[in-house]
PDB file of N, CA and C in Angstrom:
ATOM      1  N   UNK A   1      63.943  31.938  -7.944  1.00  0.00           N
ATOM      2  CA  UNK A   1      62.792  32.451  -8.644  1.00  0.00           C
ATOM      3  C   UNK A   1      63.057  32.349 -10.145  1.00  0.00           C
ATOM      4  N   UNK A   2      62.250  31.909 -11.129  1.00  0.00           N
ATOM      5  CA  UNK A   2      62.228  31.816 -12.108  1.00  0.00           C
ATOM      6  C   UNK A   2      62.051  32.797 -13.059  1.00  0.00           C
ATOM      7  N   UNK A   3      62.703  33.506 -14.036  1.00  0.00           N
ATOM      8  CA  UNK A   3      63.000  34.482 -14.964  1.00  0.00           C
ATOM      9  C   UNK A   3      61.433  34.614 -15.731  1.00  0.00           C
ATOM     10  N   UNK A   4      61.656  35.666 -15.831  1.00  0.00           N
ATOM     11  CA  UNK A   4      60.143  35.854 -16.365  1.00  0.00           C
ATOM     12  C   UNK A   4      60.577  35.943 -18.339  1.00  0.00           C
ATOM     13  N   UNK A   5      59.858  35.425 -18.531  1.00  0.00           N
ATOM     14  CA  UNK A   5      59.838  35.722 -20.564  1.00  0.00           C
ATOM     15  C   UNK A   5      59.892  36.939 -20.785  1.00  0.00           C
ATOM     16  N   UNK A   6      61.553  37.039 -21.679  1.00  0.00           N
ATOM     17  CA  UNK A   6      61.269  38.425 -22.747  1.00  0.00           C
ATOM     18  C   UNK A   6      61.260  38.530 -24.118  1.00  0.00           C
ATOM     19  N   UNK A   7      60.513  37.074 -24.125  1.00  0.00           N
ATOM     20  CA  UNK A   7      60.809  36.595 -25.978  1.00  0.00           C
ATOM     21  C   UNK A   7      59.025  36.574 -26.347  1.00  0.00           C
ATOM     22  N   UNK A   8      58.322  37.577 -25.795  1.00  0.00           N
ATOM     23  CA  UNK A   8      56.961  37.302 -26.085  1.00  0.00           C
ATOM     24  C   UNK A   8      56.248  37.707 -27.241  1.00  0.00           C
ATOM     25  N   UNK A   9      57.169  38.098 -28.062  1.00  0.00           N
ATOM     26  CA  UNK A   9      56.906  38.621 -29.903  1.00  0.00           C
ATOM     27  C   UNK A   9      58.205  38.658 -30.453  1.00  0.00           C
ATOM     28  N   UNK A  10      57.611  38.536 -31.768  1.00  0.00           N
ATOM     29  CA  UNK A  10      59.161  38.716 -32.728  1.00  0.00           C
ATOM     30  C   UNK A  10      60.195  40.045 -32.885  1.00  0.00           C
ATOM     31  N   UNK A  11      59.903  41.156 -32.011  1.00  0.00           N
ATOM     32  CA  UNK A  11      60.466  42.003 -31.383  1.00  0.00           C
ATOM     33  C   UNK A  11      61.506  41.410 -30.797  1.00  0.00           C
ATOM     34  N   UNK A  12      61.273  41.421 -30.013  1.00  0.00           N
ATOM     35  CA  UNK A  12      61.949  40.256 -28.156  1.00  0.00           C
ATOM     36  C   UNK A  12      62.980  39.692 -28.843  1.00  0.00           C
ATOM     37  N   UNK A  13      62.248  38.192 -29.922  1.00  0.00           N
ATOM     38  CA  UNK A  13      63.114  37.354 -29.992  1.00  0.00           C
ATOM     39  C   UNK A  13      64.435  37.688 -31.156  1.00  0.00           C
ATOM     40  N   UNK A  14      64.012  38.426 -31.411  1.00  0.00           N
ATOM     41  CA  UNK A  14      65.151  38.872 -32.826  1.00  0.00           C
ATOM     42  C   UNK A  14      66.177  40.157 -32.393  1.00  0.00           C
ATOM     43  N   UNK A  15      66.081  40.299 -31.097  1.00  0.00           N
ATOM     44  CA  UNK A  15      66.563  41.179 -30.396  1.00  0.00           C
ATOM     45  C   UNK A  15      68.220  40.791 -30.223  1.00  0.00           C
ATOM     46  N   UNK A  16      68.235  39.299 -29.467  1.00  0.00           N
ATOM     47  CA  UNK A  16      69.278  38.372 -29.506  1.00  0.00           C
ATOM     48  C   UNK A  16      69.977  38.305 -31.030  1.00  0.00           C
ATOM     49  N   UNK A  17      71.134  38.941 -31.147  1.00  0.00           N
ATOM     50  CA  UNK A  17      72.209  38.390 -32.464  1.00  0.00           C
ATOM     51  C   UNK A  17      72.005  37.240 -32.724  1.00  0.00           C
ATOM     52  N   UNK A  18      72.042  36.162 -32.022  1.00  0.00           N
ATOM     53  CA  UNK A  18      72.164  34.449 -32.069  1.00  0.00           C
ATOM     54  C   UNK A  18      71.023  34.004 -32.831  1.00  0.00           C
ATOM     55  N   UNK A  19      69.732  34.677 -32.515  1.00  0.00           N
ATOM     56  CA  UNK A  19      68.271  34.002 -33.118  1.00  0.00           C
ATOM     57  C   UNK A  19      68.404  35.082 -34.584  1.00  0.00           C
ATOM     58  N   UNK A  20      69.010  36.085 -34.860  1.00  0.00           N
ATOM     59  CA  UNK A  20      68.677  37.053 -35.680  1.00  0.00           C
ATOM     60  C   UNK A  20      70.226  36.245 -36.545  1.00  0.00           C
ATOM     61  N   UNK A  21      70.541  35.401 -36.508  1.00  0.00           N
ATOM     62  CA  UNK A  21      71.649  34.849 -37.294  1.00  0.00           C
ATOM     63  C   UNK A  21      70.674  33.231 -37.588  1.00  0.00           C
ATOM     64  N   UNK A  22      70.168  32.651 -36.760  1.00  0.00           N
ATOM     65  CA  UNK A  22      69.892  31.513 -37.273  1.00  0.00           C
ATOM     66  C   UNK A  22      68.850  31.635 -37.892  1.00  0.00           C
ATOM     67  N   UNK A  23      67.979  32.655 -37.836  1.00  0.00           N
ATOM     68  CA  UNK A  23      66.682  32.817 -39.379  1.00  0.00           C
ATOM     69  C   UNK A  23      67.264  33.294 -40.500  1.00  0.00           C
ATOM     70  N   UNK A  24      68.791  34.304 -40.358  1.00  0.00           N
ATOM     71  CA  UNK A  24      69.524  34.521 -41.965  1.00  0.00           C
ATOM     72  C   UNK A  24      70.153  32.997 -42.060  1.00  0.00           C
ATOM     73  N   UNK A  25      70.460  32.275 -41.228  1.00  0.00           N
ATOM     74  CA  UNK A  25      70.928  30.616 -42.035  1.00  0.00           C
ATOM     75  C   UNK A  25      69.644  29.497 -42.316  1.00  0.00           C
ATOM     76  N   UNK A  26      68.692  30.261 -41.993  1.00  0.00           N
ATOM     77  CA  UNK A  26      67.479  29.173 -42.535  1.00  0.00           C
ATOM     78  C   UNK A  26      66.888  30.008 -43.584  1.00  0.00           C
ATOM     79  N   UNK A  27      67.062  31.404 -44.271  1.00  0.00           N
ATOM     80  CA  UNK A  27      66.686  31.437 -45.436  1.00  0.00           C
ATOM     81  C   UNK A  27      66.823  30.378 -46.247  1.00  0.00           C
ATOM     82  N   UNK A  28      68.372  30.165 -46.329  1.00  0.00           N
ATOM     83  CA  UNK A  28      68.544  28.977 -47.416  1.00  0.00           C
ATOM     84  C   UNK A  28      67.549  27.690 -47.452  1.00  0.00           C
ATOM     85  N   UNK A  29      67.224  27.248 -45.928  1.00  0.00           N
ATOM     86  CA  UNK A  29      66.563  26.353 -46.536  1.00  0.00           C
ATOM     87  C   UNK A  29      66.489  25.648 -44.702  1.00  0.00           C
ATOM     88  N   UNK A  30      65.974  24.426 -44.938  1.00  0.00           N
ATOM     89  CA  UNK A  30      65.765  24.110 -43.407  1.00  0.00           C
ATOM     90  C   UNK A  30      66.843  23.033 -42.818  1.00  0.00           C
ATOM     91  N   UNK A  31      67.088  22.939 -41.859  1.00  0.00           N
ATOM     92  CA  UNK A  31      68.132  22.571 -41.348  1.00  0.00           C
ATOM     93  C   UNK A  31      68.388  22.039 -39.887  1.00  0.00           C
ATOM     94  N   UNK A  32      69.259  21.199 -39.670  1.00  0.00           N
ATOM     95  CA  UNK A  32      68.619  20.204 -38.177  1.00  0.00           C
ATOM     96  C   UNK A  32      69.751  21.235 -37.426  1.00  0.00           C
ATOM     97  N   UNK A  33      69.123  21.013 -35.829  1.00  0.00           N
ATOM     98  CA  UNK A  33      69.798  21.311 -35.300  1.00  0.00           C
ATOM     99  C   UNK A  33      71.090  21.245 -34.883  1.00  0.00           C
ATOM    100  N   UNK A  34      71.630  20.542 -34.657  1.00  0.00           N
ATOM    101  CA  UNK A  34      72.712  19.877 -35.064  1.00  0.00           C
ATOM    102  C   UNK A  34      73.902  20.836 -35.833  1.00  0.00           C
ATOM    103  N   UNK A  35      73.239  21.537 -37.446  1.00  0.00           N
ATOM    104  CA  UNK A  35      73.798  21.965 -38.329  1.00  0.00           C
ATOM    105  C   UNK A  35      73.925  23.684 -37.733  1.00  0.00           C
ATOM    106  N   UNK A  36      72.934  24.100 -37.222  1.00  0.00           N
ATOM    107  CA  UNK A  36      72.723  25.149 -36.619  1.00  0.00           C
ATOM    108  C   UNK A  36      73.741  25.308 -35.438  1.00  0.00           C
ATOM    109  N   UNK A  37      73.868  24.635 -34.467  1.00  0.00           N
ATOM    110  CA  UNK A  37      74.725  24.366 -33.423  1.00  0.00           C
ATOM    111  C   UNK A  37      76.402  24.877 -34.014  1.00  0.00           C
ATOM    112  N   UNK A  38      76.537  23.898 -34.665  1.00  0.00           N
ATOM    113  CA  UNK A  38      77.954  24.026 -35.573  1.00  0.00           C
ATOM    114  C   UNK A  38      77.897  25.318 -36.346  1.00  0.00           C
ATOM    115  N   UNK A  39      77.419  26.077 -36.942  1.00  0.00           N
ATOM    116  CA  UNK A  39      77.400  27.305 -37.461  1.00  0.00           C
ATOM    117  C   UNK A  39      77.284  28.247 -36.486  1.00  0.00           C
ATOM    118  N   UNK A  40      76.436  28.416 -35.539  1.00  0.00           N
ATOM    119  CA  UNK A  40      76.727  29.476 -34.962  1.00  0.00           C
ATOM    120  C   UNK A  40      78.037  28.983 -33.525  1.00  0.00           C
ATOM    121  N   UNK A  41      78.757  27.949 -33.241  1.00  0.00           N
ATOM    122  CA  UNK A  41      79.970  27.194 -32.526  1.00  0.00           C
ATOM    123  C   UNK A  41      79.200  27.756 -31.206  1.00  0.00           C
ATOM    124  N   UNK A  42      77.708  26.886 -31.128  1.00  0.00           N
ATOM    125  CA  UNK A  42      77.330  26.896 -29.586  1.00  0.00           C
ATOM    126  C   UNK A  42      77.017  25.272 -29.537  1.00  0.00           C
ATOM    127  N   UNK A  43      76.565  25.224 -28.085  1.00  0.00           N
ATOM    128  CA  UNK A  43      75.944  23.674 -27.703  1.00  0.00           C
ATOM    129  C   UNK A  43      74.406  23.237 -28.333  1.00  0.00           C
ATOM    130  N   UNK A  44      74.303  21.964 -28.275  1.00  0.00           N
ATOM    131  CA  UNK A  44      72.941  21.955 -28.814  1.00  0.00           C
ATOM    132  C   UNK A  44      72.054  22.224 -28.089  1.00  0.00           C
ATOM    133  N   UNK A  45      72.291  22.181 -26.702  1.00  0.00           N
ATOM    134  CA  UNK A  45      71.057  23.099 -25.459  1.00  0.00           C
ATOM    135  C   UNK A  45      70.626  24.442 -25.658  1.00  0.00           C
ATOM    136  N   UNK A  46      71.690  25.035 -26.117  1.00  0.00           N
ATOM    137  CA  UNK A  46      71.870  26.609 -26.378  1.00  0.00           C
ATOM    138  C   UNK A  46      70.991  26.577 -27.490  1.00  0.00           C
ATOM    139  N   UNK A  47      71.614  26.319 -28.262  1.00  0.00           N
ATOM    140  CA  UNK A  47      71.046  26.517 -30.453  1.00  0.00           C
ATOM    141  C   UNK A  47      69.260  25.685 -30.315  1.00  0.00           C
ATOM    142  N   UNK A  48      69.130  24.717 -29.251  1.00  0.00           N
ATOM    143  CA  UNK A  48      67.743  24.201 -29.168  1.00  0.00           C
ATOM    144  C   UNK A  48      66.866  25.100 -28.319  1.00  0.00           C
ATOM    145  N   UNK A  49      67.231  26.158 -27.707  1.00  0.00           N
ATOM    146  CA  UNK A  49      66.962  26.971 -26.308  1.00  0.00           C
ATOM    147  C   UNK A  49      66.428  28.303 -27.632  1.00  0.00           C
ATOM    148  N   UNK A  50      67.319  28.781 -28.803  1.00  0.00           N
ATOM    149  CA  UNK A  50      66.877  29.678 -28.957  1.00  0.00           C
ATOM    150  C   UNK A  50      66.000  29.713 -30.677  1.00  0.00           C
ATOM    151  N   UNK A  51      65.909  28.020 -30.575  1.00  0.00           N
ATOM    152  CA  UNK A  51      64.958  27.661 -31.560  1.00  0.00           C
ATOM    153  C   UNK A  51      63.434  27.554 -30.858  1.00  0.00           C
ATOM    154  N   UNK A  52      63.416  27.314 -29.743  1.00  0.00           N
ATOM    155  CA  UNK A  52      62.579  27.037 -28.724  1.00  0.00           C
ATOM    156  C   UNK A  52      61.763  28.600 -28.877  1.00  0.00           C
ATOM    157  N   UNK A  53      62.442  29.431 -28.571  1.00  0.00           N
ATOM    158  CA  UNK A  53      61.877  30.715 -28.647  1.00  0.00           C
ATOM    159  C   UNK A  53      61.456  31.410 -30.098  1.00  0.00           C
ATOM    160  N   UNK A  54      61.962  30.857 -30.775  1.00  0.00           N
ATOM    161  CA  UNK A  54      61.855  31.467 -32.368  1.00  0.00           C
ATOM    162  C   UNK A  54      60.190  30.726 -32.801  1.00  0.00           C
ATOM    163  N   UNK A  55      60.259  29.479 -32.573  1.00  0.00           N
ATOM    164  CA  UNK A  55      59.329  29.011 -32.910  1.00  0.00           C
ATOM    165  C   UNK A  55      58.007  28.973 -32.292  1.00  0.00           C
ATOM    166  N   UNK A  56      58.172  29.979 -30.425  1.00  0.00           N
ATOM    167  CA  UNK A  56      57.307  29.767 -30.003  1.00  0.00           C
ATOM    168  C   UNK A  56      56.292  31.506 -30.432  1.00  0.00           C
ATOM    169  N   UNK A  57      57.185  32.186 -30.652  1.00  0.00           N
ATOM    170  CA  UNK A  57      56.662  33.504 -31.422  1.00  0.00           C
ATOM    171  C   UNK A  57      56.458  33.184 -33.408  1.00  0.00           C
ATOM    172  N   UNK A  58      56.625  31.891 -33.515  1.00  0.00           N
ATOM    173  CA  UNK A  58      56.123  31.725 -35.002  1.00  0.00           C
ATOM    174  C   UNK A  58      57.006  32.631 -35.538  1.00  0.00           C
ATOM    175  N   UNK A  59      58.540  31.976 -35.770  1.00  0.00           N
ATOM    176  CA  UNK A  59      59.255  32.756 -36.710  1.00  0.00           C
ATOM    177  C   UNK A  59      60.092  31.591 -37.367  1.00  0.00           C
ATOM    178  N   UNK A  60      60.198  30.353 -36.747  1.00  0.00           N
ATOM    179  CA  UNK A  60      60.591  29.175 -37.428  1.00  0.00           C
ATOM    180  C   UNK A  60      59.323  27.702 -36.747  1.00  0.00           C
ATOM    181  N   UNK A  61      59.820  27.452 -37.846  1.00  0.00           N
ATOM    182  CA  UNK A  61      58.557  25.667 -37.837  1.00  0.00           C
ATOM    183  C   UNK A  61      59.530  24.745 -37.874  1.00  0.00           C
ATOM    184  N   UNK A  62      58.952  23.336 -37.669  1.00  0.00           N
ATOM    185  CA  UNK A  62      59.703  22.218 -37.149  1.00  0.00           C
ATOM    186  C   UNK A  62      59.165  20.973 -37.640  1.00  0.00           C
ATOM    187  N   UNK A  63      59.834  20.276 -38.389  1.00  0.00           N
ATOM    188  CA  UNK A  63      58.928  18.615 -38.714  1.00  0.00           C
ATOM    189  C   UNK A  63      59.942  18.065 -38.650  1.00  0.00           C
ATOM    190  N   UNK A  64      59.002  17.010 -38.722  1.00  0.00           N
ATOM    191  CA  UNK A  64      60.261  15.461 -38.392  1.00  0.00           C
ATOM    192  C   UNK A  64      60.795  14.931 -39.477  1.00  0.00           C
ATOM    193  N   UNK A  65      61.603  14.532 -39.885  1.00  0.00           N
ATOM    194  CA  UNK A  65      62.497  13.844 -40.923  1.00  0.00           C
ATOM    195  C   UNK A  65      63.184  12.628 -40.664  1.00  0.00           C
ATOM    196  N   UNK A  66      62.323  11.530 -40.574  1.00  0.00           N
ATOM    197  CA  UNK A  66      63.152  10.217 -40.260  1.00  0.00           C
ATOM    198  C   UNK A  66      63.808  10.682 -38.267  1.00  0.00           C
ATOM    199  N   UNK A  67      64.808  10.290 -38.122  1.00  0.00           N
ATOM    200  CA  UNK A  67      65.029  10.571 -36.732  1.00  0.00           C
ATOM    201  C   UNK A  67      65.161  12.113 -36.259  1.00  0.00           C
ATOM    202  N   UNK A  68      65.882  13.162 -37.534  1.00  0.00           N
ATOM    203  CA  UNK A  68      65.796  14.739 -37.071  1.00  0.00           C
ATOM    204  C   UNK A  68      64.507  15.113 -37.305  1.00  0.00           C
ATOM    205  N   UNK A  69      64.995  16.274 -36.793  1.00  0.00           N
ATOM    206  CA  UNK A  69      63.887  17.512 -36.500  1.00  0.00           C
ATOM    207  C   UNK A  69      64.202  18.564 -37.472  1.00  0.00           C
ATOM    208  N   UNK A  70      63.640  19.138 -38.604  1.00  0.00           N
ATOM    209  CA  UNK A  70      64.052  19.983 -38.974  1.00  0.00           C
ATOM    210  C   UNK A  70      63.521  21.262 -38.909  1.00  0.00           C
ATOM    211  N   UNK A  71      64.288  22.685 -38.614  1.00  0.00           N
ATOM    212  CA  UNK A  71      63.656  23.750 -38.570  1.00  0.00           C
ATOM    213  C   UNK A  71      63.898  24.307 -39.833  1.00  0.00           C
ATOM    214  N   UNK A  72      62.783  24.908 -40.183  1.00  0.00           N
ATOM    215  CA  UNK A  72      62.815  26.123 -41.361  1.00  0.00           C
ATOM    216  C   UNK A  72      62.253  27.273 -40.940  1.00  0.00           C
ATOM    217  N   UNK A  73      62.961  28.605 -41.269  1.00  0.00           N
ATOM    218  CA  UNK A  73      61.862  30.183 -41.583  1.00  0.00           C
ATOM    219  C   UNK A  73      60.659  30.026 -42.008  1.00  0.00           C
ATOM    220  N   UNK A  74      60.100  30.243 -41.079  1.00  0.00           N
ATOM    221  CA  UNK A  74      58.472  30.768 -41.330  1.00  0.00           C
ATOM    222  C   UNK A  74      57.983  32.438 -41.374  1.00  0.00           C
ATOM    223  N   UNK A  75      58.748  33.270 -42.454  1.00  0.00           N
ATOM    224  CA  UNK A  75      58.292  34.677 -42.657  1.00  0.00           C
ATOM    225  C   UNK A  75      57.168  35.143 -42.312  1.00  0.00           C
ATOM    226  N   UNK A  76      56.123  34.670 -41.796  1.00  0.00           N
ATOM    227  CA  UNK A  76      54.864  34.897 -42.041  1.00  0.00           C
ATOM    228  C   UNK A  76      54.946  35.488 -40.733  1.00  0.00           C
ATOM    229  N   UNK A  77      55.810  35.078 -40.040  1.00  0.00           N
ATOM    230  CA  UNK A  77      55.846  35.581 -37.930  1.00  0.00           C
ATOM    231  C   UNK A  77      56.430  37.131 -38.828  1.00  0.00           C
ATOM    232  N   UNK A  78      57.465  37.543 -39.377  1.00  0.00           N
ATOM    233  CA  UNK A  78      57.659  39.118 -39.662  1.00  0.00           C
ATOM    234  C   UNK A  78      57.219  39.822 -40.084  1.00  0.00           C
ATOM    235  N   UNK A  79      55.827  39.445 -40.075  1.00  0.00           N
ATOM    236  CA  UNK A  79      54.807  40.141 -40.908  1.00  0.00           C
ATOM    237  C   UNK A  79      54.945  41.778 -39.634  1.00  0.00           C
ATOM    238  N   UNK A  80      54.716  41.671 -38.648  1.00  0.00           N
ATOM    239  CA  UNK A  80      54.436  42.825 -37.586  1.00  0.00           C
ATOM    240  C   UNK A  80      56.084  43.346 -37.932  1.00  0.00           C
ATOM    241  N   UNK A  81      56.985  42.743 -38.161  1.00  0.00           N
ATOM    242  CA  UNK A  81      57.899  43.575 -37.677  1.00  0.00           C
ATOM    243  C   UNK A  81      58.194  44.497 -39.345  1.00  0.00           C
ATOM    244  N   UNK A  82      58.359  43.629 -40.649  1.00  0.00           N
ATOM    245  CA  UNK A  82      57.844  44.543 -41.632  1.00  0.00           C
ATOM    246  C   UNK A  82      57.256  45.860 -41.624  1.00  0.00           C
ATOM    247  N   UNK A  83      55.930  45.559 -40.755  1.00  0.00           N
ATOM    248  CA  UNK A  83      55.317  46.680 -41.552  1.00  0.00           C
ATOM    249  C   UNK A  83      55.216  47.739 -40.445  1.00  0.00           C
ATOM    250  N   UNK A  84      55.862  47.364 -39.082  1.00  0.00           N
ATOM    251  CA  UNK A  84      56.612  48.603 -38.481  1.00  0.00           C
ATOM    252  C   UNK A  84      57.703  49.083 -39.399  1.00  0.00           C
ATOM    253  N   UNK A  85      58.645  48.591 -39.876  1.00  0.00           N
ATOM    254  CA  UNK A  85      59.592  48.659 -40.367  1.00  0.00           C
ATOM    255  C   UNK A  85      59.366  49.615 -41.889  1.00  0.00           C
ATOM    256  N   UNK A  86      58.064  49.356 -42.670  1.00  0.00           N
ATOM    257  CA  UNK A  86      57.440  49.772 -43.254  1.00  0.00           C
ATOM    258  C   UNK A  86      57.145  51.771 -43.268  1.00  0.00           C
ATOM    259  N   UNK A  87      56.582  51.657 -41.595  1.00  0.00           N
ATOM    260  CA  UNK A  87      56.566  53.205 -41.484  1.00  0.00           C
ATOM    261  C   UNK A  87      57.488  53.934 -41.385  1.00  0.00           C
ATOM    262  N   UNK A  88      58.649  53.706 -41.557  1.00  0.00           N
ATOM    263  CA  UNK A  88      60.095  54.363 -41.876  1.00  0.00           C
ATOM    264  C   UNK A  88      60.370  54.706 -43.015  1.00  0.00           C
ATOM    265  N   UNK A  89      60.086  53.930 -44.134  1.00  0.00           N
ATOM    266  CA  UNK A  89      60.143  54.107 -45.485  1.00  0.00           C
ATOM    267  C   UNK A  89      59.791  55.277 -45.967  1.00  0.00           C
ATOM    268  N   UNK A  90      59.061  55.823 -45.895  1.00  0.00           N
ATOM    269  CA  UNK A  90      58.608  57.268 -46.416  1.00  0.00           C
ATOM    270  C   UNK A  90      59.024  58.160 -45.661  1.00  0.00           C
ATOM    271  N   UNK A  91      60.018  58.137 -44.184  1.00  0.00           N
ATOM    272  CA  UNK A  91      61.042  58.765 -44.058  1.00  0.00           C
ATOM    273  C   UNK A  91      62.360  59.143 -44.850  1.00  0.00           C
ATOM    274  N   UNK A  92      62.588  57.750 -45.187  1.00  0.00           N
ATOM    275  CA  UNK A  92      63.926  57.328 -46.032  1.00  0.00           C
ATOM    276  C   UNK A  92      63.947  57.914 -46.986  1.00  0.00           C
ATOM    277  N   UNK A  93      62.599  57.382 -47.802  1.00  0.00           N
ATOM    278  CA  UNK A  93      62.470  57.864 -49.224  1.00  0.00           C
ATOM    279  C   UNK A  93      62.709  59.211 -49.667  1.00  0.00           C
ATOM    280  N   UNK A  94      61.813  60.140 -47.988  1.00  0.00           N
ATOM    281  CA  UNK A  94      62.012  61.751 -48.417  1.00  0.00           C
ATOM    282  C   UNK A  94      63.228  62.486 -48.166  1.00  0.00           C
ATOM    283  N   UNK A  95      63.994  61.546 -47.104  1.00  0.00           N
ATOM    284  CA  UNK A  95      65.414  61.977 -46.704  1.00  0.00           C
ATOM    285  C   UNK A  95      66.311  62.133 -47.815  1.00  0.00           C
ATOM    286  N   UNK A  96      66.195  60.736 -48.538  1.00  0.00           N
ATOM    287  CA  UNK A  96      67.276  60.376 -50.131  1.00  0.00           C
ATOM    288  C   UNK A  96      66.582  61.500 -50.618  1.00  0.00           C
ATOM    289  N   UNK A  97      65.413  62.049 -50.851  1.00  0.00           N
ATOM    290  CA  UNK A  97      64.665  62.615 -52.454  1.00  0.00           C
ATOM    291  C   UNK A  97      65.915  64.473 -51.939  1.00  0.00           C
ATOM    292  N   UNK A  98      65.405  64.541 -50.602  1.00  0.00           N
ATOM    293  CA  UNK A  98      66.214  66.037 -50.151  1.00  0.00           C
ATOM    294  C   UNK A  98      67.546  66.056 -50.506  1.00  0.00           C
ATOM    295  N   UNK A  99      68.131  64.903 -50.257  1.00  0.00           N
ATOM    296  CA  UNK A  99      69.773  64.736 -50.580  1.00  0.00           C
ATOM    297  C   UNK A  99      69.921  64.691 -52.123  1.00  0.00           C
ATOM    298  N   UNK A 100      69.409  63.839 -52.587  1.00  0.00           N
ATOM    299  CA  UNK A 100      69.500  64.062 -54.410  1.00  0.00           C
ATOM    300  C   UNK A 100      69.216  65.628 -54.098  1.00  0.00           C
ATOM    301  N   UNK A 101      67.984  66.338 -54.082  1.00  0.00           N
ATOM    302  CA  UNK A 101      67.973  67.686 -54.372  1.00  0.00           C
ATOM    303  C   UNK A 101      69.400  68.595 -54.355  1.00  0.00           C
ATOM    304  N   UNK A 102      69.362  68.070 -52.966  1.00  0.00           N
ATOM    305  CA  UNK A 102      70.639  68.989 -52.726  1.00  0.00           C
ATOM    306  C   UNK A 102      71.877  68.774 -53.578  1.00  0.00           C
ATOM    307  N   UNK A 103      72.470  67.618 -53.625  1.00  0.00           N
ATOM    308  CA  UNK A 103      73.374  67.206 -54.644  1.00  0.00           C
ATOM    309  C   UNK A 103      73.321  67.993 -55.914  1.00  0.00           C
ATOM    310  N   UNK A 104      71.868  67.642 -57.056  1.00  0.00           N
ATOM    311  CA  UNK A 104      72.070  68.198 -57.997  1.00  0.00           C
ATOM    312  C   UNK A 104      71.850  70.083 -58.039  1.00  0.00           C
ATOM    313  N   UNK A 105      71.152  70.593 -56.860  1.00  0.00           N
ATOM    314  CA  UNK A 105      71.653  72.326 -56.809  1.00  0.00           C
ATOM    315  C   UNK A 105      73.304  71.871 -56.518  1.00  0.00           C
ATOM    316  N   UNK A 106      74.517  71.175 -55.884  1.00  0.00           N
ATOM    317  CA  UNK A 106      75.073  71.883 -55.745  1.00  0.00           C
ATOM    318  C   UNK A 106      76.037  71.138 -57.670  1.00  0.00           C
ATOM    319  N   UNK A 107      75.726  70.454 -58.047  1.00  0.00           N
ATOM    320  CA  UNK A 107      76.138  70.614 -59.113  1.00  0.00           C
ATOM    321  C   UNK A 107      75.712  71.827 -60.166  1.00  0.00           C
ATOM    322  N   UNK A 108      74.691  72.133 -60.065  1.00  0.00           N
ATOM    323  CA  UNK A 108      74.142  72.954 -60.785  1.00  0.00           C
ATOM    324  C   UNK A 108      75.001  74.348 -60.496  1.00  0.00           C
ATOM    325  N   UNK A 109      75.054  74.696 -59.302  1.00  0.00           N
ATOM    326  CA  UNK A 109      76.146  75.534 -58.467  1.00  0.00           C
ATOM    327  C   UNK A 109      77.424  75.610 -59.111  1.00  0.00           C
ATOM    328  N   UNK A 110      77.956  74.406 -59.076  1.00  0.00           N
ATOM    329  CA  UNK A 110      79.419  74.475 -59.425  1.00  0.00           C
ATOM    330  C   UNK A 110      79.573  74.355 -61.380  1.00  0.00           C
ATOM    331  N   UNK A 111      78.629  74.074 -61.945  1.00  0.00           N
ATOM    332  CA  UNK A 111      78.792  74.168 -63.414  1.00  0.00           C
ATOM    333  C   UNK A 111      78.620  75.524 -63.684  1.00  0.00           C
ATOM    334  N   UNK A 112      78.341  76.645 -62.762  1.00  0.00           N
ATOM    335  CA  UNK A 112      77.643  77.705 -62.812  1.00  0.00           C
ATOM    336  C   UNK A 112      79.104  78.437 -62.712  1.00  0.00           C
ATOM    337  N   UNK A 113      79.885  78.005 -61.535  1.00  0.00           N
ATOM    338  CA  UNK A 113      80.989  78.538 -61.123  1.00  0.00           C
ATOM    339  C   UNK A 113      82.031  78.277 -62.171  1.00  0.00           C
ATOM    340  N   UNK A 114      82.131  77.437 -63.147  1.00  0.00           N
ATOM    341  CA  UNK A 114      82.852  76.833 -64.118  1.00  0.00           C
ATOM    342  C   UNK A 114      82.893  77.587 -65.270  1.00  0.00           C
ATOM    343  N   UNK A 115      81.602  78.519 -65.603  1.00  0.00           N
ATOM    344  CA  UNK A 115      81.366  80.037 -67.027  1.00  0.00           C
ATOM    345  C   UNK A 115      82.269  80.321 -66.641  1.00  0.00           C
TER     346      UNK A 115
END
């Protein structure tokens, strides 16, 4: 029986270390498979298997270059995961703002203890 898909959004696919390493090596820029293979020291079935999935949730693109194929990051697929990522922020923000607070009472505290 054949495995059912769990790469059906950029959730899924960035889930895998392996695909969440080859979109930080295509920031730089785009790159054949081949080059990908050798950086992360898998086969090219493997490194083509989980470009296959990256690109089929639109998180990398693919053109031809003379005989390669080249993939590049296409950011535009992290748009959903951003701006989940997004509603945390004003957690963060108020967590740090409480901790500064606290920090400077307890300096304020101890310059106090210092008269």
């Amino acid at each position: 029986m054949a495995r059912a898909a769990t790469t059906s959004d950029a959730f899924n696919a960035i889930a895998e270390p392996q695909r969440r390493e080859i979109l930080a090596l295509l920031r730089a820029g785009e790159l054949p498979v081949t080059d990908l293979a050798q950086h992360l020291g898998m086969s090219l079935p493997g490194a083509s298997k989980h470009l296959r999935v990256l690109r089929e949730v639109g998180l990398v693109r693919v053109r031809g270059a003379g005989k390669q194929r080249l993939y590049g990051l296409d950011a535009r697929g992290l748009q959903p995961i951003h701006e989940w990522i997004g509603g945390f922020e004003q957690f963060w923000t108020e967590s740090f703002d409480r901790l500064d607070a606290y920090v400077q009472e307890l300096k304020q505290t101890r310059q106090g203890d210092d008269r």
